[in-house]
C-alpha atoms as a PDB file:
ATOM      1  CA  UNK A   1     186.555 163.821  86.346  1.00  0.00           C
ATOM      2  CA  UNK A   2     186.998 161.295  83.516  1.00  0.00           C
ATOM      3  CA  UNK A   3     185.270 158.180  83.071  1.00  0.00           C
ATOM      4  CA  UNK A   4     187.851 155.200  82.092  1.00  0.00           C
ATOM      5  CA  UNK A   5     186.828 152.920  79.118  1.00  0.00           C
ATOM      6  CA  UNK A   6     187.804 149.515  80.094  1.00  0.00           C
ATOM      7  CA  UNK A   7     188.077 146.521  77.285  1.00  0.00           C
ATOM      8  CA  UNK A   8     186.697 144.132  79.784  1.00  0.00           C
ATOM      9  CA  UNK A   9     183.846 143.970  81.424  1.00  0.00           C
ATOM     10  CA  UNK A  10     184.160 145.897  84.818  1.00  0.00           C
ATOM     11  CA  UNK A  11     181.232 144.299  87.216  1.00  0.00           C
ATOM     12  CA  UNK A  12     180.269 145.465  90.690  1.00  0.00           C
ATOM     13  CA  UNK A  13     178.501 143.963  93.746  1.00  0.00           C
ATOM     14  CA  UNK A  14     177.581 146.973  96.226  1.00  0.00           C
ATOM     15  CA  UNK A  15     178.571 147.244  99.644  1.00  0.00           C
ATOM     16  CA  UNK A  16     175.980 147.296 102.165  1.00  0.00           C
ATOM     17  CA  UNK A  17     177.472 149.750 103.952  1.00  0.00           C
ATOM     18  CA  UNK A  18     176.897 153.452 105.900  1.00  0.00           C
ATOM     19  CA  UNK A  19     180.494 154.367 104.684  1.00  0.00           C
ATOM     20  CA  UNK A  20     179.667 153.303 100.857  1.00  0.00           C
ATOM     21  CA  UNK A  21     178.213 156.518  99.390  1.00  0.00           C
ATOM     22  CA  UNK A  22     180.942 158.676 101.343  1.00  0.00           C
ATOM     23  CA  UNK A  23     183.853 156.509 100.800  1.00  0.00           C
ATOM     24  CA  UNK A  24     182.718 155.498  97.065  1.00  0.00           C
ATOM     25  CA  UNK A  25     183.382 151.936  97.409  1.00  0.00           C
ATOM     26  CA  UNK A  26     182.280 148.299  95.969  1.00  0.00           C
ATOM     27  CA  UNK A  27     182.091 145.309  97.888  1.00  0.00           C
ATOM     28  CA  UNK A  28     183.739 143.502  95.077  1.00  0.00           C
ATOM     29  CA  UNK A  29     184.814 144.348  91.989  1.00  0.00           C
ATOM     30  CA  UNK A  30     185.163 141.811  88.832  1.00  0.00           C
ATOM     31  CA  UNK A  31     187.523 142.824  85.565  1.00  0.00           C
ATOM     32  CA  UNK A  32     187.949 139.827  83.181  1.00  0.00           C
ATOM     33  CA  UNK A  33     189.123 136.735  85.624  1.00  0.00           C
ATOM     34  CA  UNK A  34     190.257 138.812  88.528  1.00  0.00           C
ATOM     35  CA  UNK A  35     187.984 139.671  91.537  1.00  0.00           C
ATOM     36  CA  UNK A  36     188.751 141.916  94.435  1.00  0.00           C
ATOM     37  CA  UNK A  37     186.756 141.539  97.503  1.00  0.00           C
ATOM     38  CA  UNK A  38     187.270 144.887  99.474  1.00  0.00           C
ATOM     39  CA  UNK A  39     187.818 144.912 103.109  1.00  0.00           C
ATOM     40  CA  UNK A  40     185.215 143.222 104.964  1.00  0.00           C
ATOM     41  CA  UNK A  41     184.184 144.226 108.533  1.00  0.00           C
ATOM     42  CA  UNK A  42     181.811 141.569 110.528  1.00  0.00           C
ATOM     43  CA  UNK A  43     178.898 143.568 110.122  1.00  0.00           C
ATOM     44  CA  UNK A  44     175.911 142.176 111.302  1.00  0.00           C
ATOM     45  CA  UNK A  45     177.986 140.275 114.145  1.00  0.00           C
ATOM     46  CA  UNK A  46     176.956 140.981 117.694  1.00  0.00           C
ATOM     47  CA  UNK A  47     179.533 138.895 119.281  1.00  0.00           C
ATOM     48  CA  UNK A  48     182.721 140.322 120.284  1.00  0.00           C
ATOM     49  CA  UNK A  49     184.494 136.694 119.616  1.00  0.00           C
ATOM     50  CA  UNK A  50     187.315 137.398 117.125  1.00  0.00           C
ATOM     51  CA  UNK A  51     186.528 133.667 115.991  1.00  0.00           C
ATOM     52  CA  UNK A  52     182.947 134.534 115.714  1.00  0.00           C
ATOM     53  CA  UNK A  53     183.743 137.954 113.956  1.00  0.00           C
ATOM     54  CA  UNK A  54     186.203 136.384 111.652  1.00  0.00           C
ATOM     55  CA  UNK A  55     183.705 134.026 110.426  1.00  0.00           C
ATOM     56  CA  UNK A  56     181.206 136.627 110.043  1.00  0.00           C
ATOM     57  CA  UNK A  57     183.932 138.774 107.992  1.00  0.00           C
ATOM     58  CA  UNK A  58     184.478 135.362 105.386  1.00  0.00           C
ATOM     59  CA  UNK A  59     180.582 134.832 104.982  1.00  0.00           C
ATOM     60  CA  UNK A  60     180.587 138.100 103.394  1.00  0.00           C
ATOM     61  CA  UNK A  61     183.373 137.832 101.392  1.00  0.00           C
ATOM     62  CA  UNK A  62     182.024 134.527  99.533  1.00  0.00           C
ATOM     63  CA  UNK A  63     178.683 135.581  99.380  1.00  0.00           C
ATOM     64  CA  UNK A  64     180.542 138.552  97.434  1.00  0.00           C
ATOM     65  CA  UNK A  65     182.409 136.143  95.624  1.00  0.00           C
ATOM     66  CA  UNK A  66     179.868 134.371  94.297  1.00  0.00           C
ATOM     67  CA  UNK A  67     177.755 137.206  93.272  1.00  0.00           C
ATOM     68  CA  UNK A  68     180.555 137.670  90.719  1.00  0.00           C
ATOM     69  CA  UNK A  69     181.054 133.829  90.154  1.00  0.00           C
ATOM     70  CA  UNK A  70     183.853 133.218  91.857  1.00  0.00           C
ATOM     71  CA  UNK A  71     184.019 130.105  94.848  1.00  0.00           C
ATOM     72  CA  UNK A  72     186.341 129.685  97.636  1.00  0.00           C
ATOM     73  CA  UNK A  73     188.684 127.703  95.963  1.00  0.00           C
ATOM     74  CA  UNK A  74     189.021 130.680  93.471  1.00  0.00           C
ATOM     75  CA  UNK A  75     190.908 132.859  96.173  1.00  0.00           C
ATOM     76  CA  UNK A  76     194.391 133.482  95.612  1.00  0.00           C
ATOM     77  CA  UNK A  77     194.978 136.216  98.174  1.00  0.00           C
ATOM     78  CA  UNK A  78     193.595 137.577 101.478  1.00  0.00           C
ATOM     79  CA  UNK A  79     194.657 139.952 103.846  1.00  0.00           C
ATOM     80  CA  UNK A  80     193.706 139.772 106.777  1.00  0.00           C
ATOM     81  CA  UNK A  81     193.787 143.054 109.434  1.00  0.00           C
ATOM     82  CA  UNK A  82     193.399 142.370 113.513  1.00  0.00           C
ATOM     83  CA  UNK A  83     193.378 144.926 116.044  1.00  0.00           C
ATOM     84  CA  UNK A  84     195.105 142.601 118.804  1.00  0.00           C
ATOM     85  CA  UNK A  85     197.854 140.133 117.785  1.00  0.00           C
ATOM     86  CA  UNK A  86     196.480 137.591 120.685  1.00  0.00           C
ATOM     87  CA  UNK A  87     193.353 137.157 118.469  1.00  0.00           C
ATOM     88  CA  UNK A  88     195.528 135.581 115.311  1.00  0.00           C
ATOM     89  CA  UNK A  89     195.097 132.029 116.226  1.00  0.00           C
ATOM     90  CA  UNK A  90     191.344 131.905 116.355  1.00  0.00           C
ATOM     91  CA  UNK A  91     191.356 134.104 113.435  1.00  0.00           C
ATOM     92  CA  UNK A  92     193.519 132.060 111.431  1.00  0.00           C
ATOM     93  CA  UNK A  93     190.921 128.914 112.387  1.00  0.00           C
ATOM     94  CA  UNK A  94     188.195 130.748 110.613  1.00  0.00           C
ATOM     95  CA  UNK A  95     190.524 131.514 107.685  1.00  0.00           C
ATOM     96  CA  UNK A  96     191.930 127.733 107.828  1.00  0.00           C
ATOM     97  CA  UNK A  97     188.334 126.753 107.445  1.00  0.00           C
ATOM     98  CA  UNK A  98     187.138 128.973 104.692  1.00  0.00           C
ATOM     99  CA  UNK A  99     190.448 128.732 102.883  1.00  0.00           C
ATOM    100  CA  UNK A 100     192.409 125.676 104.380  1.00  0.00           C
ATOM    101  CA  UNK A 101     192.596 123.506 100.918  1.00  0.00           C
ATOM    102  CA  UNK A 102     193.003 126.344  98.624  1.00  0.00           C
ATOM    103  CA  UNK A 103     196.082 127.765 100.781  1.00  0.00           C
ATOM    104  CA  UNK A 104     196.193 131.274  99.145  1.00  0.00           C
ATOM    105  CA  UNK A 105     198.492 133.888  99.850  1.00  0.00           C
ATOM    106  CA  UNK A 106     198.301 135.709 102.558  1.00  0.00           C
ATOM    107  CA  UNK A 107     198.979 137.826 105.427  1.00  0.00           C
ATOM    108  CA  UNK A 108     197.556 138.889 108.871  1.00  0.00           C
ATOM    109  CA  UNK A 109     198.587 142.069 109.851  1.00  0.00           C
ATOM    110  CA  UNK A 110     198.042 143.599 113.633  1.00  0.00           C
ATOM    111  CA  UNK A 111     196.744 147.400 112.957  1.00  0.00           C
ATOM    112  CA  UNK A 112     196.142 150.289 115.475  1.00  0.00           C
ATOM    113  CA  UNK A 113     191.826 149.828 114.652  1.00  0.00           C
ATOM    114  CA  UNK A 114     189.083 149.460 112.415  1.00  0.00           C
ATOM    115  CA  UNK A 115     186.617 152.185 111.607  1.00  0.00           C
ATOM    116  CA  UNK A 116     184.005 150.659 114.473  1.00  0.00           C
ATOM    117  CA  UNK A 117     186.169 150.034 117.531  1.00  0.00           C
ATOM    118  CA  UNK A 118     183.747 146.919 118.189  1.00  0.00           C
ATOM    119  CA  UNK A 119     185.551 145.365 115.378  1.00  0.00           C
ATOM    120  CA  UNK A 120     188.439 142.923 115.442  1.00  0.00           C
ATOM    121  CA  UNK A 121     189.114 142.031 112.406  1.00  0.00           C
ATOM    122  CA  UNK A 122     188.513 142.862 108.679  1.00  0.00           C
ATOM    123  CA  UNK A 123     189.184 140.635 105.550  1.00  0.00           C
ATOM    124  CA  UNK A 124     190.415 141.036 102.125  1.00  0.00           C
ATOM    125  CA  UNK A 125     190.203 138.589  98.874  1.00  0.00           C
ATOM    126  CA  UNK A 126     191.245 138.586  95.532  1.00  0.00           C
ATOM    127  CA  UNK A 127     190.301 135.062  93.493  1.00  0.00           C
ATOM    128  CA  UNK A 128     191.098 134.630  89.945  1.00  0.00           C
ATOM    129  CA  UNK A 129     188.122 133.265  88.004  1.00  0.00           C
ATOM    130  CA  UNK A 130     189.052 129.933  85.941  1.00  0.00           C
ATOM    131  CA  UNK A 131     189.625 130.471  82.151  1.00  0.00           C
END
């Protein structure tokens, strides 16, 4: 396997994860301005509340962010995966709150399941640091 030189600074925040090591996965990734916040279960969430779950999902992803320097209002894409398409409305409040001002791009997809059939939803980001 070859190793990549890249002219930018390539950082990393680790996931926190049991399917890290085997998957060989960040939690985030930062190259120049750009930062990509991988998927993001609700780990630690004991509720099965998509609401609840979706909020746990977005804590995650700006504690991520901000390991790398990046806020909120630095998002300019998220994706956002559900496992029932009843559950987009109080997803989409937990998004509106985390997200409502910036208004990134975005779209909610309904998917067959997530790797812990407990889960509901899961929740990409990519922000764009200023310059």
């Amino acid at each position: 396997m070859s190793v990549h030189t890249w002219p930018v600074e390539r950082r990393l925040v680790p996931a926190v994860s049991a399917f890290a090591d085997t998957v060989g996965y960040s939690r985030a990734v930062g190259v120049g301005r750009h930062v990509y916040v991988s998927g993001t279960a609700p780990v630690g969430c004991d509720s099965a509340d998509a609401y609840e779950q979706a909020k746990r999902c977005l804590e995650i992803v700006v504690a991520a962010l901000a390991e790398l320097g990046a806020r909120p209002d630095d998002v300019v894409r998220t994706r956002v995966f559900i496992t029932d398409a009843d559950d987009w409305e109080a997803v989409g409040r937990a998004h509106g709150e985390a997200f409502g001002d910036v208004r990134p791009a975005s779209a909610m997809l309904v998917v067959a399941g997530l790797l812990d059939p407990a889960w509901k939803v899961e929740i990409e980001a990519d922000a764009l640091l200023p310059e």
